[in-house]
N, C-alpha and C. Protein backbone atom coordinates (compact mmCIF):
# COMPACT_ATOMS: atom_id res chain seq x y z
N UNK A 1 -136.45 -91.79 183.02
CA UNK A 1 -136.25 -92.85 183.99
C UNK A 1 -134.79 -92.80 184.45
N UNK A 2 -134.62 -92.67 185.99
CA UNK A 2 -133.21 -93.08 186.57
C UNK A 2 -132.44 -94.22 186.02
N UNK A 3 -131.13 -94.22 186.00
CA UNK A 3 -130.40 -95.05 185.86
C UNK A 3 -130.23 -96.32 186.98
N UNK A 4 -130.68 -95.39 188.05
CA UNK A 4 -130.80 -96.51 188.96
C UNK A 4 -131.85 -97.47 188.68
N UNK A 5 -133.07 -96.48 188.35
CA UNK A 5 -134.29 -97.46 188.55
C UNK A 5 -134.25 -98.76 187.24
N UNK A 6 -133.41 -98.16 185.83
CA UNK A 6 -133.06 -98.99 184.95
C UNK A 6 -132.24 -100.22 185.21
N UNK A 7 -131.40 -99.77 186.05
CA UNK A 7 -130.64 -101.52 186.45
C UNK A 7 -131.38 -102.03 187.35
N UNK A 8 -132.04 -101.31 188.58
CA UNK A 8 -133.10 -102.37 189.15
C UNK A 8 -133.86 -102.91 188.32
N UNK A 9 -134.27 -102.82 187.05
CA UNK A 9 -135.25 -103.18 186.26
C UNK A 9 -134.42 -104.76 185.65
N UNK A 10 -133.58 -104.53 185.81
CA UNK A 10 -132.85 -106.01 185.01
C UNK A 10 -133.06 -107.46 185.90
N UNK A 11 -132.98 -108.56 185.29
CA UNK A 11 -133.65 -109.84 186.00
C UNK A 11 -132.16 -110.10 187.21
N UNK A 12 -131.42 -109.73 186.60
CA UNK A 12 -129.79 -110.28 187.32
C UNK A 12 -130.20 -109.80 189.14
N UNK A 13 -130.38 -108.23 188.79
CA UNK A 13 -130.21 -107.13 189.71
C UNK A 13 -131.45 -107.32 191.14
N UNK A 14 -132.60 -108.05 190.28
CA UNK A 14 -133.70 -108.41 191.17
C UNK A 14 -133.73 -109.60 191.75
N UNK A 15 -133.46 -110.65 191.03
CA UNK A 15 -133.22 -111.98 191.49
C UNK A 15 -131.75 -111.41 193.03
N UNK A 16 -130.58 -111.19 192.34
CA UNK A 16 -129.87 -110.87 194.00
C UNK A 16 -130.69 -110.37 194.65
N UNK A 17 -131.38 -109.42 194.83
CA UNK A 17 -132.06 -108.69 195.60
C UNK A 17 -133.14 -109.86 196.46
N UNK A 18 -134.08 -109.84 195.54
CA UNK A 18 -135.14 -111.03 195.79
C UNK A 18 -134.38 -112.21 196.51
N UNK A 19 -133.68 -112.88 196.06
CA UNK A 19 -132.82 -114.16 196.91
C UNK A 19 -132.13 -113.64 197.98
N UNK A 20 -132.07 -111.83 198.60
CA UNK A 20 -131.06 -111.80 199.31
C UNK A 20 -129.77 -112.46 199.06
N UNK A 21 -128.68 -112.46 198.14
CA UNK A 21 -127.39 -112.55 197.71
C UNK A 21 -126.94 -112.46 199.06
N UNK A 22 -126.11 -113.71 199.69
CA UNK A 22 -124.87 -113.43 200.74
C UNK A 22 -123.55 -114.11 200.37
N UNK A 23 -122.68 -114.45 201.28
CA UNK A 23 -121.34 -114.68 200.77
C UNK A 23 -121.76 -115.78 201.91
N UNK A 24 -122.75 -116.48 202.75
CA UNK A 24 -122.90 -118.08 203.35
C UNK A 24 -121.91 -119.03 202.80
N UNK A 25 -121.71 -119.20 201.31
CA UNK A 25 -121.20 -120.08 200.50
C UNK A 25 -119.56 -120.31 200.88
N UNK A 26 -119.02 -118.95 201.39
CA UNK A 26 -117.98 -118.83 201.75
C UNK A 26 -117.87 -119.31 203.13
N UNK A 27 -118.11 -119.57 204.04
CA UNK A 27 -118.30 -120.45 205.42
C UNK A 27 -117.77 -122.06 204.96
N UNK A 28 -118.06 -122.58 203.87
CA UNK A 28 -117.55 -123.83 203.74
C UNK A 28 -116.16 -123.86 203.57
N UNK A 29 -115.38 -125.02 203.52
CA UNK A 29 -113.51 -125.13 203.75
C UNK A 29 -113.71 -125.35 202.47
N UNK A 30 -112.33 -123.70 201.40
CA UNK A 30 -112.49 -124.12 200.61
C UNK A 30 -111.62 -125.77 199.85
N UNK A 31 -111.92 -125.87 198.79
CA UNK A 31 -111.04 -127.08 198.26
C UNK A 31 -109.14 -126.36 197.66
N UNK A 32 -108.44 -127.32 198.20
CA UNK A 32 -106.80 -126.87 197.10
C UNK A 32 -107.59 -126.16 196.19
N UNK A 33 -108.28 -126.63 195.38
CA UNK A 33 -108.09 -125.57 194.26
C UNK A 33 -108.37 -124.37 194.33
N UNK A 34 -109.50 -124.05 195.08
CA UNK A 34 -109.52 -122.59 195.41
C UNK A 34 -108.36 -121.84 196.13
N UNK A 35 -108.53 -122.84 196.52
CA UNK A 35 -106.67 -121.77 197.50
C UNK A 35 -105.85 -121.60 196.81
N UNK A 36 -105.44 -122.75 195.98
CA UNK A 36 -104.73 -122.39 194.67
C UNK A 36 -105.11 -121.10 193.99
N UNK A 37 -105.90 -121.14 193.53
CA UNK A 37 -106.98 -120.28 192.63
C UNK A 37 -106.68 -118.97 193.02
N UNK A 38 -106.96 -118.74 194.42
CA UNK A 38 -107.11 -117.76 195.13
C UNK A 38 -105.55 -117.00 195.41
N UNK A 39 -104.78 -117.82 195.82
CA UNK A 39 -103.48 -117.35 195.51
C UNK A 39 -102.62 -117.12 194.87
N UNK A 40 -103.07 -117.69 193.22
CA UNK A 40 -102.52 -117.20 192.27
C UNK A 40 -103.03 -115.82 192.06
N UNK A 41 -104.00 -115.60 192.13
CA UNK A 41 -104.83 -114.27 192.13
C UNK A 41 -103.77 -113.22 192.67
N UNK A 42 -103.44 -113.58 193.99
CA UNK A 42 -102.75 -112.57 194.81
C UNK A 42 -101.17 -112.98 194.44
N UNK A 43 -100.71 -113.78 193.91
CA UNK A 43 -99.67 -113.23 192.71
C UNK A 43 -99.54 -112.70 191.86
N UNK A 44 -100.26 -112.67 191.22
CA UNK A 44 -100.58 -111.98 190.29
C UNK A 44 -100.51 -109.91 190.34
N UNK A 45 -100.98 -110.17 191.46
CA UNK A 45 -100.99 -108.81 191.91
C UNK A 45 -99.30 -108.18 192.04
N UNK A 46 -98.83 -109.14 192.34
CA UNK A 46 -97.84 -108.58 193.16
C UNK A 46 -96.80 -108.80 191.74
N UNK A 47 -96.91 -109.75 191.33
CA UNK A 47 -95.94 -109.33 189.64
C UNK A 47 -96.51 -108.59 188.52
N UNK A 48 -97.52 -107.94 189.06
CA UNK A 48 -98.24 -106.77 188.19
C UNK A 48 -97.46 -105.74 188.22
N UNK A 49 -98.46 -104.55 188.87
CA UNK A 49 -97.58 -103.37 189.12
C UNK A 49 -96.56 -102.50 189.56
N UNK A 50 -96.19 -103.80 190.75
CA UNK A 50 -94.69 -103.49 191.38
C UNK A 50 -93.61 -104.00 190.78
N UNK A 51 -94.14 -104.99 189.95
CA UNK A 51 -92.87 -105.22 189.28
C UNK A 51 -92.73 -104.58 188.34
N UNK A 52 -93.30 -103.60 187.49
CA UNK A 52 -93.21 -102.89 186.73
C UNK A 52 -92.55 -101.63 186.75
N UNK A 53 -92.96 -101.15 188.19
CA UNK A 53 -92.26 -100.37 188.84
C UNK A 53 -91.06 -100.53 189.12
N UNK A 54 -90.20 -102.18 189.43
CA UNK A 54 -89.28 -101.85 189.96
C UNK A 54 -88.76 -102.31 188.49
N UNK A 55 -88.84 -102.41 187.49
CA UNK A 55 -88.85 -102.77 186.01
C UNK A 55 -88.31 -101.25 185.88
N UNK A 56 -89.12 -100.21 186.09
CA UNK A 56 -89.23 -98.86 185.65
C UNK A 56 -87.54 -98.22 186.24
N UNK A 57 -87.66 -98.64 187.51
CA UNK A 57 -86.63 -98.29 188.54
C UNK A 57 -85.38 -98.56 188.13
N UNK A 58 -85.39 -100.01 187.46
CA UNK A 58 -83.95 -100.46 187.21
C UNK A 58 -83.65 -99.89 185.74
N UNK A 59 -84.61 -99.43 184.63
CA UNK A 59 -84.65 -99.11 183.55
C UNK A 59 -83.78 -97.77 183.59
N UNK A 60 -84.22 -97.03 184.87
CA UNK A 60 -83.60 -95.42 184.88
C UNK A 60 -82.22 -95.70 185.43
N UNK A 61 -82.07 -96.82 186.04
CA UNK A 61 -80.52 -96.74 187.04
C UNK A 61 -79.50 -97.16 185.98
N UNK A 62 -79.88 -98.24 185.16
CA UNK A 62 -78.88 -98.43 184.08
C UNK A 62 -79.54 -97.68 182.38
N UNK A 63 -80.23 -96.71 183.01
CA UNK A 63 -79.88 -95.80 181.60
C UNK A 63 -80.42 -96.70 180.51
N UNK A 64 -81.45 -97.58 180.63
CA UNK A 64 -82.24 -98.44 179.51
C UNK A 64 -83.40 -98.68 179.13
N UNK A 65 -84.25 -97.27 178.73
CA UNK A 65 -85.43 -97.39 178.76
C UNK A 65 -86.44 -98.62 177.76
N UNK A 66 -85.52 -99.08 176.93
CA UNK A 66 -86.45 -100.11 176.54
C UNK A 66 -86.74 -101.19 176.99
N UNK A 67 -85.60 -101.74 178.32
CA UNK A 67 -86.37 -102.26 179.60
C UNK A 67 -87.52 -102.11 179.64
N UNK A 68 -87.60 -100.88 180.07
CA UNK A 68 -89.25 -100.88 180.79
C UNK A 68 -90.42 -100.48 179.40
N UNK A 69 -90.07 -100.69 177.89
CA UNK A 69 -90.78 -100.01 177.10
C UNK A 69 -91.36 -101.52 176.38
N UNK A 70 -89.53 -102.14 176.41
CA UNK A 70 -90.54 -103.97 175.71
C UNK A 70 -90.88 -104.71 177.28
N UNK A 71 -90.27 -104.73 178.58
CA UNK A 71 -90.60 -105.80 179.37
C UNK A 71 -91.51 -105.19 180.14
N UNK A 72 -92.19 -103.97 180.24
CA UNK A 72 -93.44 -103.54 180.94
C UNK A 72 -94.34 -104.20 180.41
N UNK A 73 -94.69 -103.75 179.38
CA UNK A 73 -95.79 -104.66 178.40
C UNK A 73 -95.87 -106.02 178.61
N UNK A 74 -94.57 -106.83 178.22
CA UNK A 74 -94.71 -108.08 178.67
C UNK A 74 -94.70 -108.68 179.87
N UNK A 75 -94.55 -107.84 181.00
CA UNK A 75 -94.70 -108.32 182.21
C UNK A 75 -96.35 -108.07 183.13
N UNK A 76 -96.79 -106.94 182.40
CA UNK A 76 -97.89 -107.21 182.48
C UNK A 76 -98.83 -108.04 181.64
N UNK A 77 -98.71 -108.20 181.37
CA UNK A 77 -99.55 -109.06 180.31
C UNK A 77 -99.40 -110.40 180.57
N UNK A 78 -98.38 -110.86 181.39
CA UNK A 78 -98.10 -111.80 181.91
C UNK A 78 -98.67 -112.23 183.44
N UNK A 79 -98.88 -110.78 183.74
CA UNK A 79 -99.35 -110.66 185.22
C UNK A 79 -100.99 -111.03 184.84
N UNK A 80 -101.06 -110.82 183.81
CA UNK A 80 -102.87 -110.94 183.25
C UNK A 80 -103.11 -112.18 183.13
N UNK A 81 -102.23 -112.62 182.34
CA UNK A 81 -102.73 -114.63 182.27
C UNK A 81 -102.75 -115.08 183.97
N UNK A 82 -101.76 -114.91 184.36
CA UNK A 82 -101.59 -115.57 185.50
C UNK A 82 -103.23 -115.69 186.51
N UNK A 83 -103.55 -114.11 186.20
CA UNK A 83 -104.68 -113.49 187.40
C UNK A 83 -105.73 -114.59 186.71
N UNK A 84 -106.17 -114.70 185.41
CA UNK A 84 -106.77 -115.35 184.52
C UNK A 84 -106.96 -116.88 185.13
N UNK A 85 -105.67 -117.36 185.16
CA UNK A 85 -105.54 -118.53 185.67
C UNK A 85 -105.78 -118.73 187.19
N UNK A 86 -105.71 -117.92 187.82
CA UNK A 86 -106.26 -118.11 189.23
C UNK A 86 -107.51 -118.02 189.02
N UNK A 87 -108.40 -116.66 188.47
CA UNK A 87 -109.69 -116.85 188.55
C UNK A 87 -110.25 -118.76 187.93
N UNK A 88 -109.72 -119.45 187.07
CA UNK A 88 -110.41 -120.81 186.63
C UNK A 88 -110.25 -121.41 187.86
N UNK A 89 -108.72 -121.05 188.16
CA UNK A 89 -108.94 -122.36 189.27
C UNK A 89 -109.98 -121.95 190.49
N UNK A 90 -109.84 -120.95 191.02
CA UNK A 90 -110.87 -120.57 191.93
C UNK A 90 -112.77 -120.83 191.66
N UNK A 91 -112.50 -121.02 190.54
CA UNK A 91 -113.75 -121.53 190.00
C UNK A 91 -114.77 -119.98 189.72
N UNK A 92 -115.66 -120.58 189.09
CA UNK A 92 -116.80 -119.85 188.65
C UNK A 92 -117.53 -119.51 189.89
N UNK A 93 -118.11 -120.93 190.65
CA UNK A 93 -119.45 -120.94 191.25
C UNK A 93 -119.05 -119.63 192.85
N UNK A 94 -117.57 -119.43 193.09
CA UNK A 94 -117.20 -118.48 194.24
C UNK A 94 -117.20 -116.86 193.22
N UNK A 95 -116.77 -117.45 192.09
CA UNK A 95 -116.64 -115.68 191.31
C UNK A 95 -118.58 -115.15 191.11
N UNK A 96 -120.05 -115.83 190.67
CA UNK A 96 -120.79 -115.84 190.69
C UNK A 96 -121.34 -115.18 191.97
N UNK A 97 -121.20 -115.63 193.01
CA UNK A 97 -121.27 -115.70 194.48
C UNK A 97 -121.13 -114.20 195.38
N UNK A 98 -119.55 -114.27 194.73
CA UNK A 98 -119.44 -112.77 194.99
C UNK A 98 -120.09 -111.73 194.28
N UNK A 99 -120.36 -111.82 192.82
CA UNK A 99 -121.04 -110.78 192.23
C UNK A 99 -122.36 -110.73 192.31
N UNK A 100 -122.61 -111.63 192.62
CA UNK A 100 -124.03 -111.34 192.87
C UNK A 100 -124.64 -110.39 194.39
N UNK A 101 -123.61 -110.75 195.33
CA UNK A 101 -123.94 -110.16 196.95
C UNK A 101 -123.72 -108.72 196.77
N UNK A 102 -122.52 -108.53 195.09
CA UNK A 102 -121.77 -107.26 195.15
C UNK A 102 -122.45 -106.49 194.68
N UNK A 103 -123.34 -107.05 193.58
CA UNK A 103 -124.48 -106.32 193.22
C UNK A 103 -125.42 -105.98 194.24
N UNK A 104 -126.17 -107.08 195.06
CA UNK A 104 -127.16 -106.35 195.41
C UNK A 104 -126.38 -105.14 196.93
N UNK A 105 -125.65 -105.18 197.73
CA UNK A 105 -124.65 -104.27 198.40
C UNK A 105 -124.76 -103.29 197.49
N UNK A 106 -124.33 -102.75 196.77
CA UNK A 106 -124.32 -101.78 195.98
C UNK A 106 -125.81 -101.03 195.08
N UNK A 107 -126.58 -102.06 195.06
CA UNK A 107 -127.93 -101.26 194.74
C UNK A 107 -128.68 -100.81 195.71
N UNK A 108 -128.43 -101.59 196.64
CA UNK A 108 -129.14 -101.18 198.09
C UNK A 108 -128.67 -100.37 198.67
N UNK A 109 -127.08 -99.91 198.72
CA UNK A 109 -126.94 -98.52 198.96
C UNK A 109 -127.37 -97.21 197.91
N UNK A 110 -127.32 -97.78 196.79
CA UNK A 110 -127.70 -96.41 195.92
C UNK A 110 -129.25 -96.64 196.02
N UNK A 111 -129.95 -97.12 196.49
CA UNK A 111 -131.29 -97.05 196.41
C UNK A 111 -131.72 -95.86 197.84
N UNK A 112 -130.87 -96.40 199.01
CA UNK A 112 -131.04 -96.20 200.31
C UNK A 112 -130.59 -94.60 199.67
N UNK A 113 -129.68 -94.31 198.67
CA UNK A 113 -129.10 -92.48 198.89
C UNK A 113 -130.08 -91.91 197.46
N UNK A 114 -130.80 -92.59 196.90
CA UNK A 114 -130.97 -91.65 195.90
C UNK A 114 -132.38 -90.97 196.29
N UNK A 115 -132.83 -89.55 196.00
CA UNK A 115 -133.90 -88.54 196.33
C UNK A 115 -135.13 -89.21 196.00
């Protein structure tokens, strides 16, 4: 049996399918908190890996690699709570929402390419 045909077989994978999964939900104004939510998210991003990088950058200019050996670690990891904390505030019922449309998008193309 395909791997494909095995995750179509799961209740998650059919129900999106069956309900047609869309992102409608997203048409409503979200609330502060999602925007909140949502923009901590996209901070998060941005004191992730670039700051690590420029963590990395300043580590080589003053000749201090344990800069970037103890505060990489901790700056990511910091970048992780944060993302963490945006996803609560953004709530569940928009993170649900999306995975579910993302699922079925994605089975329906591998269904549409497989022989």
């Amino acid at each position: 049996m395909s791997i494909i045909k095995r995750i179509c077989e799961t209740e998650y994978v059919r129900s999106a399918i069956e309900d047609k999964a869309d992102l409608s939900a997203f048409k409503e104004k979200p609330s502060i908190r999602v925007i909140l939510g949502v923009s901590t998210i996209a901070f998060s991003y941005i004191i992730g890996w670039p700051a690590i990088g420029a963590l990395g950058a300043l580590a080589l200019y003053l000749n201090r690699p344990l800069l970037i050996a103890i505060g990489g670690p901790l700056v990511y990891g910091f970048s992780h709570l944060v993302f963490l904390l945006g996803m609560y505030l953004a709530g569940y019922n928009y993170t649900k929402i999306f995975l579910r449309w993302a699922t079925r998008v994605a089975v329906e193309k591998w269904i549409s390419k497989s022989p």
